[in-house]
C-alpha atoms as a PDB file:
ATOM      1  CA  UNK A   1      75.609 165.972  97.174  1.00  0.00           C
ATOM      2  CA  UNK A   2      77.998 168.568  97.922  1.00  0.00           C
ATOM      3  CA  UNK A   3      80.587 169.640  95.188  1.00  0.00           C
ATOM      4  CA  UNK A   4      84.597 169.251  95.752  1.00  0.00           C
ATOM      5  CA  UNK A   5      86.740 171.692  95.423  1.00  0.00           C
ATOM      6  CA  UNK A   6      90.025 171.929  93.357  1.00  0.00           C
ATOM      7  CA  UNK A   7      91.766 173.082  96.838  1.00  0.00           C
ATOM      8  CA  UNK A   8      89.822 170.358  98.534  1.00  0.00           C
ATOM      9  CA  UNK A   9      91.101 167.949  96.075  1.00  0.00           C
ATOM     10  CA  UNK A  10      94.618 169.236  96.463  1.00  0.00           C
ATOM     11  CA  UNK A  11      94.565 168.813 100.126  1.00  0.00           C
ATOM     12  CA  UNK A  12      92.967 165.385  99.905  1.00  0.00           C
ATOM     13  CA  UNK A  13      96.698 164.634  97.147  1.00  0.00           C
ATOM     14  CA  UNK A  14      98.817 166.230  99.796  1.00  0.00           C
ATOM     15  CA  UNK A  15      97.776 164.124 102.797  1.00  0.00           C
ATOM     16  CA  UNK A  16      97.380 160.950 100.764  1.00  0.00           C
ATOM     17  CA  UNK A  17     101.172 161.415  99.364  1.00  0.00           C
ATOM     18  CA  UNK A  18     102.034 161.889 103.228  1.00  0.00           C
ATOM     19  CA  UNK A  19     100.460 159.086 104.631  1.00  0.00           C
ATOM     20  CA  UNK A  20     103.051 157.327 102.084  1.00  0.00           C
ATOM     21  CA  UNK A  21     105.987 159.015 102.840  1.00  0.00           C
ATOM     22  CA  UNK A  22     105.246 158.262 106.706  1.00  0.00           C
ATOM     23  CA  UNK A  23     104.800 154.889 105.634  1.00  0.00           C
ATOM     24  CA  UNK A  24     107.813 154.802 104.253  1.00  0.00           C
ATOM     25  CA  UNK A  25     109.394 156.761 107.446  1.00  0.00           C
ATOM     26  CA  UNK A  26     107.810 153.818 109.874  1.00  0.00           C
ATOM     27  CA  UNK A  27     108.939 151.375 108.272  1.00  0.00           C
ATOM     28  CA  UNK A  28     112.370 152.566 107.680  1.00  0.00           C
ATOM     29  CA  UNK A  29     112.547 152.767 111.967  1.00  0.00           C
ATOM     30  CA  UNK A  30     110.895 149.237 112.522  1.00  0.00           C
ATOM     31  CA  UNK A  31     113.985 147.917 110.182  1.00  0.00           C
ATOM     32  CA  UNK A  32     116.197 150.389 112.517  1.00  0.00           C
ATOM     33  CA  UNK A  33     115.010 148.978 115.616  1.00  0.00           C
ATOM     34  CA  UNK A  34     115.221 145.152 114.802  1.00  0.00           C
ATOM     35  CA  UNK A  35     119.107 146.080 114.064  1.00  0.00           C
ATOM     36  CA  UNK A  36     118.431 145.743 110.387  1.00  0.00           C
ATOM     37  CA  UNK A  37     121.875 147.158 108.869  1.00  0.00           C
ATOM     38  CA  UNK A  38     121.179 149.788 107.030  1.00  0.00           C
ATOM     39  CA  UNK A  39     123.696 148.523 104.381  1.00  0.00           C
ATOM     40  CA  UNK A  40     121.933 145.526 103.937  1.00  0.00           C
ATOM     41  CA  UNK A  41     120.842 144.722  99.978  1.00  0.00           C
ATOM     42  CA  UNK A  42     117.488 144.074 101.021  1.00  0.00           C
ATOM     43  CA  UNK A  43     117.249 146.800 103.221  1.00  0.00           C
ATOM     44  CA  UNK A  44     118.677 149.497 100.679  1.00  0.00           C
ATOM     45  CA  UNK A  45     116.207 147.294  97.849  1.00  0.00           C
ATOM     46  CA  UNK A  46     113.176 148.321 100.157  1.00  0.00           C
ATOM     47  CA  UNK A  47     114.270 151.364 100.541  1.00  0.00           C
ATOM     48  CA  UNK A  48     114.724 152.111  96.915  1.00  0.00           C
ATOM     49  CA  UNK A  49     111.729 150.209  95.946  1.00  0.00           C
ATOM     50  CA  UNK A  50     109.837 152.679  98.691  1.00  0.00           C
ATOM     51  CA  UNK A  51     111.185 156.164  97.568  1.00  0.00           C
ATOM     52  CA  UNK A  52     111.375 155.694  93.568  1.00  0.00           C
ATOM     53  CA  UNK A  53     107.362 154.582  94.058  1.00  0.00           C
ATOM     54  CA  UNK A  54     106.787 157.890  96.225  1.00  0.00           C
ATOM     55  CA  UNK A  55     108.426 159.582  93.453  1.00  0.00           C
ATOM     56  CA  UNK A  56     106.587 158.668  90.744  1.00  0.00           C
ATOM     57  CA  UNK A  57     103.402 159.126  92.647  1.00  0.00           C
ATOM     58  CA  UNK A  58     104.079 162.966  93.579  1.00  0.00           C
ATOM     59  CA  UNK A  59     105.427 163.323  89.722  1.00  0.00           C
ATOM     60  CA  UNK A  60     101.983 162.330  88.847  1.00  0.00           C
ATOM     61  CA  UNK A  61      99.957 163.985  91.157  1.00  0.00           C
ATOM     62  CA  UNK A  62     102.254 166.823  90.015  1.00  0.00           C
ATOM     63  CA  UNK A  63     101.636 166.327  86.003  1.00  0.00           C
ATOM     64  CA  UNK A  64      97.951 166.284  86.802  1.00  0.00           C
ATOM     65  CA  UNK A  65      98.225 169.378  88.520  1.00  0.00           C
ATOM     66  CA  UNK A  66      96.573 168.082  91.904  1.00  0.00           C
ATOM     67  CA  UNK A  67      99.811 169.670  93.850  1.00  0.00           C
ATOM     68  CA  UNK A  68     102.325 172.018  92.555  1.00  0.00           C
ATOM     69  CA  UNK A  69     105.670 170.433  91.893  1.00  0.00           C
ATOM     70  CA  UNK A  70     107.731 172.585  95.196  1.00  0.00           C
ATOM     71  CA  UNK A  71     104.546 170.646  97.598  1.00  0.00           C
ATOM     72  CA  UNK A  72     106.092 167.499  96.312  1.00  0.00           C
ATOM     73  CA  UNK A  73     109.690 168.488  96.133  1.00  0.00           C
ATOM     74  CA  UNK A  74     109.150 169.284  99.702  1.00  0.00           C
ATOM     75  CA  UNK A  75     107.511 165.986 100.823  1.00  0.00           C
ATOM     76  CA  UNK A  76     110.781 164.048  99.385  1.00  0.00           C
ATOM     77  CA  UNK A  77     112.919 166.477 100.685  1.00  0.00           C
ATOM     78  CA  UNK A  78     111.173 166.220 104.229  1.00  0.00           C
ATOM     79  CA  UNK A  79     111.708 162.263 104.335  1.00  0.00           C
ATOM     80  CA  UNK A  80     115.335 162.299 102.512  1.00  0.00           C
ATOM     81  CA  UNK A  81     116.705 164.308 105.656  1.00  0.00           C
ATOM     82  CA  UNK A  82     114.670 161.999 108.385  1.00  0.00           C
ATOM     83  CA  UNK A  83     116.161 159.124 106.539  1.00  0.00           C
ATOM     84  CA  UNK A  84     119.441 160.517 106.617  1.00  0.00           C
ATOM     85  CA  UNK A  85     119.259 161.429 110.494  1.00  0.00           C
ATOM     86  CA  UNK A  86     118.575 158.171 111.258  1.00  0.00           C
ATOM     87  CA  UNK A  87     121.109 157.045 109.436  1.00  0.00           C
ATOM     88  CA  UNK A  88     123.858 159.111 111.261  1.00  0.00           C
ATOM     89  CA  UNK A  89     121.986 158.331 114.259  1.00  0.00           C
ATOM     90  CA  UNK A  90     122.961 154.693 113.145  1.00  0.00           C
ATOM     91  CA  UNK A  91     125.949 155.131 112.026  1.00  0.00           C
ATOM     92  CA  UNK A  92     127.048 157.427 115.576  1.00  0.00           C
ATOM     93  CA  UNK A  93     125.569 154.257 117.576  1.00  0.00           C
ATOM     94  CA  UNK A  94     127.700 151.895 115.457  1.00  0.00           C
ATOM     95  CA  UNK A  95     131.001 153.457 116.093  1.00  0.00           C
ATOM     96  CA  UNK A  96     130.513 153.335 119.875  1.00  0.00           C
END
């Protein structure tokens, strides 16, 4: 049985907290392509629901020092501006 590595283990956080965020990304556009407003309560609820989760996942990953807080920072950061592209993307499509 082969031993793992802290960097191994790090790597192994890093994906595993980006696999969420994409999830969250995916299903963000499935709502944006079935015309889901993206004023909607239940919408912005999902949303919420969806990014304070991913939060408090990288915070933890973060406390038990499996990624350093900027790696998580940066993951947020990363799907904050998507979200918000798509949501002038929206918005630009709206106003038409």
């Amino acid at each position: 049985m082969s031993q793992i590595t802290a960097i191994e283990v790090q790597q192994k956080a890093i994906q595993m907290l980006q696999a969420d965020a994409d999830k969250i990304w995916k299903l963000i556009e499935v709502q944006m392509k079935n015309l889901t407003m993206p004023q909607c309560p239940l919408y912005e609820e999902v949303l919420d629901t969806q990014m304070f989760g991913l939060s408090r996942e990288i915070d933890f990953a973060v406390r038990l020092k499996l990624i350093q807080e900027e790696t998580g920072k940066r993951i947020l950061q990363e799907l904050e501006r998507k979200l918000m592209e798509l949501d002038q993307l929206y918005q630009a499509n709206v106003n038409e």
